[in-house]
C-alpha atoms as a PDB file:
ATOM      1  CA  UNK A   1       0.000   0.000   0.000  1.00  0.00           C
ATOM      2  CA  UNK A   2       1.226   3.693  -0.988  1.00  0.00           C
ATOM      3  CA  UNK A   3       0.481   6.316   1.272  1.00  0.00           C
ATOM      4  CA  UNK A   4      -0.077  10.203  -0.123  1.00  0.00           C
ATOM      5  CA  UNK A   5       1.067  12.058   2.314  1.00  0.00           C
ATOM      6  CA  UNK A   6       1.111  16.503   1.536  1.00  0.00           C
ATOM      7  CA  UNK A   7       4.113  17.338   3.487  1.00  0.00           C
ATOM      8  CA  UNK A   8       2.765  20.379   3.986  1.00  0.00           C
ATOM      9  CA  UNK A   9      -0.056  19.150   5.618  1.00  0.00           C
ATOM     10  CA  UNK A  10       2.505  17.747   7.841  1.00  0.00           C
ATOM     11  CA  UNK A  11       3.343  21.010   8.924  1.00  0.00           C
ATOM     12  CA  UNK A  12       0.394  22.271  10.342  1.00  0.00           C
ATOM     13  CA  UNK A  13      -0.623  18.256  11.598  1.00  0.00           C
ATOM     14  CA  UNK A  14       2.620  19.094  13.874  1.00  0.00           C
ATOM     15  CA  UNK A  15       1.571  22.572  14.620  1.00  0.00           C
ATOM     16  CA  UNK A  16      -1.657  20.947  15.787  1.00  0.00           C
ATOM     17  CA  UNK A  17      -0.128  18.437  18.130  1.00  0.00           C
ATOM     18  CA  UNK A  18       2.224  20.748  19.499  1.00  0.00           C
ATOM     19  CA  UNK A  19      -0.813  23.074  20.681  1.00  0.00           C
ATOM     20  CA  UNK A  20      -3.196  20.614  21.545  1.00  0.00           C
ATOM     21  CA  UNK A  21      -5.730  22.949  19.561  1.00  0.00           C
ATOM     22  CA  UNK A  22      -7.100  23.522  16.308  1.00  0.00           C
ATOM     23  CA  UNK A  23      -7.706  26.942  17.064  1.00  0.00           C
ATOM     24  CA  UNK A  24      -4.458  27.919  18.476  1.00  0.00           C
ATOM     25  CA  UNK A  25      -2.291  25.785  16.080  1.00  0.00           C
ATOM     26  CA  UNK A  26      -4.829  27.826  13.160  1.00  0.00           C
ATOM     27  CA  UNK A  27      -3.478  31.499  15.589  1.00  0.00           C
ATOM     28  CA  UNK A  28      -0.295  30.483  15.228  1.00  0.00           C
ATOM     29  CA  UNK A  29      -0.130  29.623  11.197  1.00  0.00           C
ATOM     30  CA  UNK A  30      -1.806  32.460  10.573  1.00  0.00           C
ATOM     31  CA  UNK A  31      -5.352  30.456   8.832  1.00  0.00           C
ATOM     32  CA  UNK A  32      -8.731  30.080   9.759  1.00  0.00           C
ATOM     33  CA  UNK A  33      -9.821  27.034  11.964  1.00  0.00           C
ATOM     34  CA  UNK A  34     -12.220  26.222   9.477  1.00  0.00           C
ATOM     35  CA  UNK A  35      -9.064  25.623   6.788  1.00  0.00           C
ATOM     36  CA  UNK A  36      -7.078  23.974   9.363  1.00  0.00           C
ATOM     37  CA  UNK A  37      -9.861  21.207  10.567  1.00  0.00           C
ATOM     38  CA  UNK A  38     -10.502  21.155   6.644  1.00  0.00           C
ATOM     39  CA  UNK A  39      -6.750  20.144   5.976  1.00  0.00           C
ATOM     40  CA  UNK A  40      -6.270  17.625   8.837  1.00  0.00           C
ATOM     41  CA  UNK A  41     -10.050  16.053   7.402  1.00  0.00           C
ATOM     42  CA  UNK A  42      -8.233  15.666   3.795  1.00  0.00           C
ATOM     43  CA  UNK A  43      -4.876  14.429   5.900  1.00  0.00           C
ATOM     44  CA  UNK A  44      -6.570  11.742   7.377  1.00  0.00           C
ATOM     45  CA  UNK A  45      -8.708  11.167   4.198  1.00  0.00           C
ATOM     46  CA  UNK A  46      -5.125  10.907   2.142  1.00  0.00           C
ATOM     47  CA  UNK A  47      -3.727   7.974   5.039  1.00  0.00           C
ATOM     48  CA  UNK A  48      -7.113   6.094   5.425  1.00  0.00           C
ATOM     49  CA  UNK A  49      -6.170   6.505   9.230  1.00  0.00           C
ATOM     50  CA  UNK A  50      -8.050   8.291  11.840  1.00  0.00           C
ATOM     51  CA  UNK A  51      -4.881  10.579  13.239  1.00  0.00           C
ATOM     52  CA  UNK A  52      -6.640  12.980  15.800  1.00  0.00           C
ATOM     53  CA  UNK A  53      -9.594  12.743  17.939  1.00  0.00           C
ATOM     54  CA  UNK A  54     -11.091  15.917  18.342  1.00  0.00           C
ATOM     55  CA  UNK A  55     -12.725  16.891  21.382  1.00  0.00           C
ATOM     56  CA  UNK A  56     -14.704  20.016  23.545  1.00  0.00           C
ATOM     57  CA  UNK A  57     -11.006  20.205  25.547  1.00  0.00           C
ATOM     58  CA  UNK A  58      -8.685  19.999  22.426  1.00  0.00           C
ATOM     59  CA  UNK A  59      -7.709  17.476  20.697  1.00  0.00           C
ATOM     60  CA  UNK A  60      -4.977  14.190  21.017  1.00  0.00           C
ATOM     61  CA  UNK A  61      -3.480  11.757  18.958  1.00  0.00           C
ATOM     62  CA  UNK A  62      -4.565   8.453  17.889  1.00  0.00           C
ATOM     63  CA  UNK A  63      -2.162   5.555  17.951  1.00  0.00           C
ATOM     64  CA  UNK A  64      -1.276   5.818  13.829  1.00  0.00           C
ATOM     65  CA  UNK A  65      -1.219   9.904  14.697  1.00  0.00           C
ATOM     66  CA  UNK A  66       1.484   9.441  17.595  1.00  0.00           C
ATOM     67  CA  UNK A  67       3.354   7.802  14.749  1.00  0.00           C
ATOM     68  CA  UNK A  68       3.175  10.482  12.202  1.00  0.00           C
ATOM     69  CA  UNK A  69       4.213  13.470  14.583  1.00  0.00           C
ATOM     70  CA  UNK A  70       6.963  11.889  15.355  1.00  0.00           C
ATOM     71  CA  UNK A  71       7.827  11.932  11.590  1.00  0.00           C
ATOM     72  CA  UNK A  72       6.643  15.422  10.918  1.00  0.00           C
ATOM     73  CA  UNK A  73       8.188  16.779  13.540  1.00  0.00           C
ATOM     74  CA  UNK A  74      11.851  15.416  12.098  1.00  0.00           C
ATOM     75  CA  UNK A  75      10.590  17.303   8.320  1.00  0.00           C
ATOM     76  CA  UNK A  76      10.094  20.194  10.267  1.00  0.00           C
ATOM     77  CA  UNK A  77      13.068  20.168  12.015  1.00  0.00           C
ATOM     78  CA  UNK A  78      15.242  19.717   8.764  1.00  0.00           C
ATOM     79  CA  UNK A  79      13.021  22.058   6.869  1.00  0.00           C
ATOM     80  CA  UNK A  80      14.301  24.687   9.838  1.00  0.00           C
ATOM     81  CA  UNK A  81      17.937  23.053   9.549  1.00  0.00           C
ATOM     82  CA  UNK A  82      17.808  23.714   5.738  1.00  0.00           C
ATOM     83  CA  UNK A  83      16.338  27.438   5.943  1.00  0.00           C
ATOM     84  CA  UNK A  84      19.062  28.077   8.847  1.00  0.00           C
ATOM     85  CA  UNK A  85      22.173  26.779   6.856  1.00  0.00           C
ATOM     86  CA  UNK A  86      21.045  28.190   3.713  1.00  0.00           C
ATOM     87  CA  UNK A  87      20.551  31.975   5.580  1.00  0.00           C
ATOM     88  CA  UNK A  88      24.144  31.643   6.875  1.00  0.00           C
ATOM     89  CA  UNK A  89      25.784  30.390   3.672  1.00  0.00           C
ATOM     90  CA  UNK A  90      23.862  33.491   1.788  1.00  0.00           C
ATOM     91  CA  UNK A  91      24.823  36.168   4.500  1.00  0.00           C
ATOM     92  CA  UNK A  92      28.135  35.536   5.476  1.00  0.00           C
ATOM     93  CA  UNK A  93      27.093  34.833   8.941  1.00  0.00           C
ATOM     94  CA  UNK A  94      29.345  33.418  11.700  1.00  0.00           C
ATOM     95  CA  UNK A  95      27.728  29.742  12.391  1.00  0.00           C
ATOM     96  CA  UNK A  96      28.311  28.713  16.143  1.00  0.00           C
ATOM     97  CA  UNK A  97      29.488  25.419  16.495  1.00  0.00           C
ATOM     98  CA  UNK A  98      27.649  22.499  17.081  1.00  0.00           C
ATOM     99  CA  UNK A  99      29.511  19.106  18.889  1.00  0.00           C
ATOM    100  CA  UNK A 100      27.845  16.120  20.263  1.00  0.00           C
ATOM    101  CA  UNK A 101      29.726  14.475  22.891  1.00  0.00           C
ATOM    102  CA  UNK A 102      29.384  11.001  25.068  1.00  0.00           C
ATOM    103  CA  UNK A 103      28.154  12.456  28.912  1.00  0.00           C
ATOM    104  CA  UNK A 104      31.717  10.668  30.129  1.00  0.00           C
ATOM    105  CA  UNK A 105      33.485  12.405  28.226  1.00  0.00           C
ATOM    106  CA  UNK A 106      31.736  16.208  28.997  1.00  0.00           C
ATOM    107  CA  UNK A 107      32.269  15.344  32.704  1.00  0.00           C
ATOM    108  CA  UNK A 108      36.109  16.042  32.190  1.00  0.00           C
ATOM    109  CA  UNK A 109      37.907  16.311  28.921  1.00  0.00           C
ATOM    110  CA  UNK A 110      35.395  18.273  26.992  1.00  0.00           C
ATOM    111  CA  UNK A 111      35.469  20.917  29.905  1.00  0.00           C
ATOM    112  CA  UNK A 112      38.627  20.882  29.941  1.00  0.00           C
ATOM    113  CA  UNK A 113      39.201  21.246  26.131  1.00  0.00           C
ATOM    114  CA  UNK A 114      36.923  23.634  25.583  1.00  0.00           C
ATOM    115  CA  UNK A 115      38.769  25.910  28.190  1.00  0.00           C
ATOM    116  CA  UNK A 116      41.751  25.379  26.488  1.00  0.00           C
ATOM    117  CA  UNK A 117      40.187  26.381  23.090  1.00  0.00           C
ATOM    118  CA  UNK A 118      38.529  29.733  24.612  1.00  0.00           C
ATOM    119  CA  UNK A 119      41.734  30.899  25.452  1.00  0.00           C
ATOM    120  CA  UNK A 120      42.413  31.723  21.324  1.00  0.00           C
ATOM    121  CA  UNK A 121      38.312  31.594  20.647  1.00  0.00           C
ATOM    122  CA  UNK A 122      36.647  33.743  22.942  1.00  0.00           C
ATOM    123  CA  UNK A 123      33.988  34.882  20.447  1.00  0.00           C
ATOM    124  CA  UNK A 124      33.326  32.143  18.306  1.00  0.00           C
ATOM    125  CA  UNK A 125      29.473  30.666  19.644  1.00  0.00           C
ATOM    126  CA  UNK A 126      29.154  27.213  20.433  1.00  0.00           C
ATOM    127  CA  UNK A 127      26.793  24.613  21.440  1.00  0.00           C
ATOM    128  CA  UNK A 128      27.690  21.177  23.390  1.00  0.00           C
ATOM    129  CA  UNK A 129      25.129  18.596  23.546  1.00  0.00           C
ATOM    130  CA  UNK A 130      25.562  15.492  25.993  1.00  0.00           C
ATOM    131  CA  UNK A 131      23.876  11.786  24.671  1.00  0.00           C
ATOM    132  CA  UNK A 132      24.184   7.857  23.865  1.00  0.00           C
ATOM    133  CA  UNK A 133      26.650   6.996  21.058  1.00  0.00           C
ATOM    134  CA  UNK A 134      23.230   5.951  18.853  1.00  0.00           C
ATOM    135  CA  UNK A 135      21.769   9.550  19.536  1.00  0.00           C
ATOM    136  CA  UNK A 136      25.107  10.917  18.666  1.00  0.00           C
ATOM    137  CA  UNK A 137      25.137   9.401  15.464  1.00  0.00           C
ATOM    138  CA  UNK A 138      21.921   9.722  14.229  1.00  0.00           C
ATOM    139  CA  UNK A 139      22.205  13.204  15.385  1.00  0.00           C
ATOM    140  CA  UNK A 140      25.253  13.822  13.183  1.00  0.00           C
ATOM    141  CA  UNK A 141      23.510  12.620  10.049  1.00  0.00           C
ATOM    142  CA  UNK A 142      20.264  14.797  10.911  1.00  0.00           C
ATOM    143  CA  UNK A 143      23.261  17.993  10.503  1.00  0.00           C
ATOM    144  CA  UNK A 144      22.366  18.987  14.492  1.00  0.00           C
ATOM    145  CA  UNK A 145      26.043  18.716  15.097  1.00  0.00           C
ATOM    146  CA  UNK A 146      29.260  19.832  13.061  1.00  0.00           C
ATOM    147  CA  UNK A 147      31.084  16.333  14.867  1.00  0.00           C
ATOM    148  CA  UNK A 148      30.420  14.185  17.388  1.00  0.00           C
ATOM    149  CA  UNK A 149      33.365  12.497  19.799  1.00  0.00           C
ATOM    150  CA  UNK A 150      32.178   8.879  20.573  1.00  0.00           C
ATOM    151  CA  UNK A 151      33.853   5.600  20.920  1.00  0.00           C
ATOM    152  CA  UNK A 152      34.562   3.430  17.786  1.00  0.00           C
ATOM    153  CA  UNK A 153      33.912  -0.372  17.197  1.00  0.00           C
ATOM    154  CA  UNK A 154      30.433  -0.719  18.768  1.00  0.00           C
ATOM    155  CA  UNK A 155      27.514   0.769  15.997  1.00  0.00           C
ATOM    156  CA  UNK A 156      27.692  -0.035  11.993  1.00  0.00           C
ATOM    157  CA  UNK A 157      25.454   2.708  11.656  1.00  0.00           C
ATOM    158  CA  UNK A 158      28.423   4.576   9.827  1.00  0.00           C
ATOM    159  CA  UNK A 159      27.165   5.018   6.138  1.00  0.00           C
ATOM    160  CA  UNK A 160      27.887   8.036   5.605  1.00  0.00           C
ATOM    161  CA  UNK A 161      29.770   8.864   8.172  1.00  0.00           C
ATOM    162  CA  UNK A 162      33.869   9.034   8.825  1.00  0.00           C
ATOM    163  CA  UNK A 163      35.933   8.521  12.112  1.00  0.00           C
ATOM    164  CA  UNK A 164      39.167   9.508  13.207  1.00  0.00           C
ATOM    165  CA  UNK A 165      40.775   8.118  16.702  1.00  0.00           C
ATOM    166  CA  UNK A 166      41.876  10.648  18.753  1.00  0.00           C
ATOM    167  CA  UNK A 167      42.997   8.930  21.828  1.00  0.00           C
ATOM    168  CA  UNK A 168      42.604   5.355  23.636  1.00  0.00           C
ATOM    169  CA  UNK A 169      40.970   5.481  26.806  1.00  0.00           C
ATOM    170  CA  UNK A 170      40.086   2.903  29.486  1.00  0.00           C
ATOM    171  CA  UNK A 171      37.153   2.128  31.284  1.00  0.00           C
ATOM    172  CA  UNK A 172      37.237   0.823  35.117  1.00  0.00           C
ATOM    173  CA  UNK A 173      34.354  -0.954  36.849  1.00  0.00           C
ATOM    174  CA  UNK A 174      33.547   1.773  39.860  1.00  0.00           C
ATOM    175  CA  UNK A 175      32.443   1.375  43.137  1.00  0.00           C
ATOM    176  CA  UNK A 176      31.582   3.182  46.195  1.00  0.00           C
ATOM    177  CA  UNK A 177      34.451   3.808  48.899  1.00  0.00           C
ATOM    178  CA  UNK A 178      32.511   0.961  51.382  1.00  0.00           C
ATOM    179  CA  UNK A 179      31.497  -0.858  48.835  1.00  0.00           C
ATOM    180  CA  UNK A 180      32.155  -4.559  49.967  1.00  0.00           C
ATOM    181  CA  UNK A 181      34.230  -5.654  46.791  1.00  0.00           C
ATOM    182  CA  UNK A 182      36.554  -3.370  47.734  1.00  0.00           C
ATOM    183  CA  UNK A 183      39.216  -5.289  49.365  1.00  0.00           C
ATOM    184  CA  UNK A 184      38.673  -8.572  46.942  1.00  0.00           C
ATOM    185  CA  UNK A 185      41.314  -9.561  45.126  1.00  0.00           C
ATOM    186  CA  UNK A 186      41.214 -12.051  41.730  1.00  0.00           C
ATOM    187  CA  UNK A 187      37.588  -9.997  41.158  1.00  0.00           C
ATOM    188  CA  UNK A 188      35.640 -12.173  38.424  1.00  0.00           C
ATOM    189  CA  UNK A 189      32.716 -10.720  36.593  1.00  0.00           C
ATOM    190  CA  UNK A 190      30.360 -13.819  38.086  1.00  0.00           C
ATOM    191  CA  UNK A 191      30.895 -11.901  41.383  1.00  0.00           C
ATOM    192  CA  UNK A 192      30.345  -8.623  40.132  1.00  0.00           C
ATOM    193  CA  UNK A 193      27.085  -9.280  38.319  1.00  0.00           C
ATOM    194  CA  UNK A 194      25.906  -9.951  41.613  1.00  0.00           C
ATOM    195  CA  UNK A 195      25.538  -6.217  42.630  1.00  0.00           C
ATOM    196  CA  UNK A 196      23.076  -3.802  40.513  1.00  0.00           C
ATOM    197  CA  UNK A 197      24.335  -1.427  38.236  1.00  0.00           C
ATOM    198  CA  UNK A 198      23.885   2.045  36.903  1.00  0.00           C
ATOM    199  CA  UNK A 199      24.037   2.019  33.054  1.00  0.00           C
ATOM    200  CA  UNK A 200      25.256   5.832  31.627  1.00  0.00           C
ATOM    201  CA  UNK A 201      23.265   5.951  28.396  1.00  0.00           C
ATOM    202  CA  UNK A 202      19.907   7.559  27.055  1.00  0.00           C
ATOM    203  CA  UNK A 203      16.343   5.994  26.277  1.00  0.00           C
ATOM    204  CA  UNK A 204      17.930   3.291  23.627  1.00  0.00           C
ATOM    205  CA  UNK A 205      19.412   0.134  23.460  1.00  0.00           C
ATOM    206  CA  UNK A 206      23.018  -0.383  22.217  1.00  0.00           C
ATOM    207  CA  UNK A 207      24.615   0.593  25.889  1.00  0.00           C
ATOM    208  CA  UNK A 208      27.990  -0.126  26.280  1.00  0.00           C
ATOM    209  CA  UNK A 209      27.886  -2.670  28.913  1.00  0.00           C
ATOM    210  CA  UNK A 210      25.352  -4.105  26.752  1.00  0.00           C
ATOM    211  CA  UNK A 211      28.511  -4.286  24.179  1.00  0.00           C
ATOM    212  CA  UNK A 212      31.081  -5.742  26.766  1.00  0.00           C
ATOM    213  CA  UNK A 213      28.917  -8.487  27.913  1.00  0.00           C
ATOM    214  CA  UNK A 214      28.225  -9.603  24.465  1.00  0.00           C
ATOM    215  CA  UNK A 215      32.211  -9.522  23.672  1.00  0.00           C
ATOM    216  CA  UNK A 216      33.385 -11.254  26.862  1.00  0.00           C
ATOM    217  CA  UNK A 217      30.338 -13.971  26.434  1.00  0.00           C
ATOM    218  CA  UNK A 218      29.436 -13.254  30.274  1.00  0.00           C
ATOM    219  CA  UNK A 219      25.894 -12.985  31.432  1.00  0.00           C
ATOM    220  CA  UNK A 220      24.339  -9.365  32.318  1.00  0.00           C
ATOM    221  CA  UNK A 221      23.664  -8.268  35.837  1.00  0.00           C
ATOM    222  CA  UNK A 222      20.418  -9.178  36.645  1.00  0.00           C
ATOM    223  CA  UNK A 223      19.710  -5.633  38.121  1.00  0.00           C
ATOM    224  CA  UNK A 224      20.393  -2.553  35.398  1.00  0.00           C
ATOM    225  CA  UNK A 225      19.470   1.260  36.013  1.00  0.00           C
ATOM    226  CA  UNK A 226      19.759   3.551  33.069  1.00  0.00           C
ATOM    227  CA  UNK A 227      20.530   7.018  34.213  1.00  0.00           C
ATOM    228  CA  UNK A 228      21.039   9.341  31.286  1.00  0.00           C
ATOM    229  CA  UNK A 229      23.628  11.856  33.458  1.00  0.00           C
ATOM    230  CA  UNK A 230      26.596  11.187  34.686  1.00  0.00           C
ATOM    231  CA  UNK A 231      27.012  13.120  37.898  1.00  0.00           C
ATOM    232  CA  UNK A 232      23.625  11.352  39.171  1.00  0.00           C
ATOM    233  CA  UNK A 233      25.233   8.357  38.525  1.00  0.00           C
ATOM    234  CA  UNK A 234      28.635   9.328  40.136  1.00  0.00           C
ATOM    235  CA  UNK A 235      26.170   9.862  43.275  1.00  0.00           C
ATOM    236  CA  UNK A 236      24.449   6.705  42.917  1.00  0.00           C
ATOM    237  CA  UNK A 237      27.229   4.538  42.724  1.00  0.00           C
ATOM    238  CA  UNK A 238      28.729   6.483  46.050  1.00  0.00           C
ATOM    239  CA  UNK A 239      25.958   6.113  48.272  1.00  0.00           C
ATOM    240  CA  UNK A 240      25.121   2.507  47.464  1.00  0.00           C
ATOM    241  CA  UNK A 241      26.081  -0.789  46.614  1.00  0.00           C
ATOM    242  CA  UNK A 242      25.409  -0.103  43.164  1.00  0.00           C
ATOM    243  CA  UNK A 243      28.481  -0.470  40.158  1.00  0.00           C
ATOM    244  CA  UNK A 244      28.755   1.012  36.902  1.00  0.00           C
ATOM    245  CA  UNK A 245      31.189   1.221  34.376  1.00  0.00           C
ATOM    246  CA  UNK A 246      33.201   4.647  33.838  1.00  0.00           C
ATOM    247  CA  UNK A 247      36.771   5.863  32.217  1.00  0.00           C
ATOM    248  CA  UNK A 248      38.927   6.311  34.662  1.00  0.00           C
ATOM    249  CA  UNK A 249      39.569   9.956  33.666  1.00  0.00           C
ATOM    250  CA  UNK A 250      36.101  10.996  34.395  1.00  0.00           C
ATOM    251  CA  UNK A 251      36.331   9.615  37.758  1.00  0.00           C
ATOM    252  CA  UNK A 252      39.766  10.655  38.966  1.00  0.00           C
ATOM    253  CA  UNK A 253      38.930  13.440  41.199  1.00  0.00           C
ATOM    254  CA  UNK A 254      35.989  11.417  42.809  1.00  0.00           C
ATOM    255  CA  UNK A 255      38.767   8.219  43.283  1.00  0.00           C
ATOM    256  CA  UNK A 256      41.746  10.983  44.612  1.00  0.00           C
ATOM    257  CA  UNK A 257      39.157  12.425  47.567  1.00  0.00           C
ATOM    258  CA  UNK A 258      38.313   8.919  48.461  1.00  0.00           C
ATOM    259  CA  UNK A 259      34.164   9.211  47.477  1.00  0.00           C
ATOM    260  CA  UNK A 260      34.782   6.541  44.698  1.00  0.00           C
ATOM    261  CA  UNK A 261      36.999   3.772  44.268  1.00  0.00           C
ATOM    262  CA  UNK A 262      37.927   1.270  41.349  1.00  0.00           C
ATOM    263  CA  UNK A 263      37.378  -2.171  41.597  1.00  0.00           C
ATOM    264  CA  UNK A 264      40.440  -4.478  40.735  1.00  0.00           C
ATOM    265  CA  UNK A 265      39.009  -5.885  37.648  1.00  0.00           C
ATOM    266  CA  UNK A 266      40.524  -5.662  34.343  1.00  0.00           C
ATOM    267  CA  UNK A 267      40.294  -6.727  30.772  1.00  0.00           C
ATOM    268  CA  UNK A 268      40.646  -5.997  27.164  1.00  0.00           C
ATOM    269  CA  UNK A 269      37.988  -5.529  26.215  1.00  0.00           C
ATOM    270  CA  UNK A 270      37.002  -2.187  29.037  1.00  0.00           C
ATOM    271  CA  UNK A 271      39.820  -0.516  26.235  1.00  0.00           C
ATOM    272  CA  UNK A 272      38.492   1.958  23.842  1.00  0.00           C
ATOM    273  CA  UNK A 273      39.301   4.345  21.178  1.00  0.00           C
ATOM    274  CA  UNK A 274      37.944   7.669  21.039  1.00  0.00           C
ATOM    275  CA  UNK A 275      37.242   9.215  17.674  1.00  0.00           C
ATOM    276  CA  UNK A 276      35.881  12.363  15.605  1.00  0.00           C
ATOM    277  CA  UNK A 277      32.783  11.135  14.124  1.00  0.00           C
ATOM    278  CA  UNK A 278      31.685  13.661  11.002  1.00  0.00           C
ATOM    279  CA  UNK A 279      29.879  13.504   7.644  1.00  0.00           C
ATOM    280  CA  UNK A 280      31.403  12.466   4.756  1.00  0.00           C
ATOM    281  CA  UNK A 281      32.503  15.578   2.440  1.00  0.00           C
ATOM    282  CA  UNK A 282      32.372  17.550   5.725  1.00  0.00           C
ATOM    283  CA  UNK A 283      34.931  20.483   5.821  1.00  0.00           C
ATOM    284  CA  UNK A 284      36.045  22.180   9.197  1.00  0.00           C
ATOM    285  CA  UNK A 285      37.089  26.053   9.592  1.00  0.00           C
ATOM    286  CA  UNK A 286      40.454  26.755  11.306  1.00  0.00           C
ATOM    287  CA  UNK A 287      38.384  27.297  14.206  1.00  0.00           C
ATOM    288  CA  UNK A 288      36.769  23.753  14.075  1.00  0.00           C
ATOM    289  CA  UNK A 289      40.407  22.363  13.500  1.00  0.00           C
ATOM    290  CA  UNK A 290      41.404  23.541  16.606  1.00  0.00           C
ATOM    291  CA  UNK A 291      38.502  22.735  18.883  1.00  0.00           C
ATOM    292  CA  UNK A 292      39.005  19.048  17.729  1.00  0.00           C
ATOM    293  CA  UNK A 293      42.910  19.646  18.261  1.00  0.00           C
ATOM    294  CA  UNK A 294      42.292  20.727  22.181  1.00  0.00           C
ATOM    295  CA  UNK A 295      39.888  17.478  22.620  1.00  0.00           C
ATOM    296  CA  UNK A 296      42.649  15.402  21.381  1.00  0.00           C
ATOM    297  CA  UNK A 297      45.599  17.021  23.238  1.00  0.00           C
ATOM    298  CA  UNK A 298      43.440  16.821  26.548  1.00  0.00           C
ATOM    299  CA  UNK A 299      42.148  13.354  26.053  1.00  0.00           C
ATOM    300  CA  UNK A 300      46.006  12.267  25.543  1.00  0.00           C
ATOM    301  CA  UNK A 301      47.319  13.756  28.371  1.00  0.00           C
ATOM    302  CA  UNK A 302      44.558  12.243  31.203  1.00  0.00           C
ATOM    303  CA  UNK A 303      44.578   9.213  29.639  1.00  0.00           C
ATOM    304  CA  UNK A 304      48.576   8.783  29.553  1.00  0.00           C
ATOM    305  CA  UNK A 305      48.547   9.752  33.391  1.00  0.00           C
ATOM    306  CA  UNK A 306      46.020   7.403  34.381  1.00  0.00           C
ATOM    307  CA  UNK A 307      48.023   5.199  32.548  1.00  0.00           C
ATOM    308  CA  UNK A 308      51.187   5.824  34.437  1.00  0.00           C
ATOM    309  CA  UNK A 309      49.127   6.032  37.766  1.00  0.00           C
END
């Protein structure tokens, strides 16, 4: 079955949803209600779905019309995308940079980069947004970032897409300062999936503990939490029994004042390279250069010294 779908009547099914009224969505696009209820009526007609039902209170989405928002608002997002980039390239404007980064990564060597770059940058605007690898990527294809710094070797979802390794960083299994694995010795991972754990990743699958147990052939914890920030989980993992897997730079000041510890438990596979993720054909100003320079340069230096430590 083909579906005829007006893309512009996406628009204003979007604009609906968004207001939860025919009459303001109708205020806001600048028609009458009676030619806004007419073009959702010929929307639905088009589909063979019902989309909306329409009530004394507003209106809400049917099951097939939850489905389409979340399609029209991704048009209208790259319809905005397209109108912004093509406004800058005509005007000569100044775009402010756009990076997506993993949240263990902003909770030290992005801050720490990025003062580094200010120092030759101060006026150049720029916007940092924290997620899961998968959001990351999918973000970077969508054009809402100029790069994303991720890991490599976990998501095939590159077509399209280049990487370049900037560093090699480890991650350590953390653990509370009491936490009662703390003295073991010989630590195997059938005694640590014993103890819940705190999973650093967004709304989606493809976590990367989700990745190591399916590389060391070990069985899951039987107790996950996903907890999309990082600081919460730093917290978590302090004031209970919980574990959770971290690099060791974004957990060094926590370890040095004694409010975290690392477990003795090491393997291959916790290693990890850190890369540039950007579109193919995808050409960076000096100033973009040099932001990805700092995030290298940092990223080398913490991880040689936990290295060495």
């Amino acid at each position: 079955m083909t579906l005829e779908i007006d893309p512009k009547k996406l628009l204003y099914f979007a604009a609906v949803i968004d207001h939860g009224s025919l009459n303001r969505a109708a205020k806001l696009l600048g028609i009458s209600q009676a030619a806004l209820s007419t073009s959702m009526d010929r929307l639905e007609a088009s589909i063979g779905m019902r989309l909306l039902d329409r009530g004394p209170k507003g209106v809400v989405t049917t099951k097939q019309g939850d489905i389409l928002y979340c399609h029209a608002k991704l048009i209208r997002e790259e319809i905005e995308l397209a109108e912004r980039d093509l406004l800058n390239s005509y005007d000569g404007r100044a775009e402010s940079i756009r990076i997506g980064s993993l949240p263990s990564l902003a909770s030290r060597i992005i801050p720490l980069a990025l003062g580094r770059w200010r120092e030759t940058h101060e006026g150049t605007g720029l916007q940092v947004v924290e997620n899961a690898q998968i959001d990351l990527l999918v973000g970077l294809m969508r054009r809402d970032f100029d790069f994303a710094i991720g890991f490599t070797e976990v998501f095939d979802m590159l077509d399209g897409l280049r990487q370049r390794v900037l560093f090699r960083d480890t991650l350590r299994v953390i653990a509370g300062a009491n936490h009662p694995l703390r003295q073991a010795t010989d630590l195997t991972w059938q005694q640590l999936v014993q103890y819940p754990w705190i999973s650093p990743t967004s709304r989606r699958t493809h976590t990367v503990l989700e990745h190591i147990m399916k590389t060391m052939n070990v069985e899951p914890p039987q107790q996950v939490t996903v907890c999309g920030s990082v600081s919460l989980l730093k917290s978590l993992v302090a004031e209970t029994n919980h574990l959770a897997l971290l690099p060791a730079h974004a957990v060094q000041v926590e370890i040095a004042e004694q409010r975290l510890c690392a477990l003795p438990f090491d393997d291959p596979v916790l290693s990890r390279d850190i890369a540039l993720f950007f579109r193919e054909g995808y050409e960076m100003d000096q100033s973009r250069r040099d932001l990805v320079s700092c995030v290298e340069q940092i990223g080398l230096e913490l991880c040689r010294n936990n290295t060495h430590d």
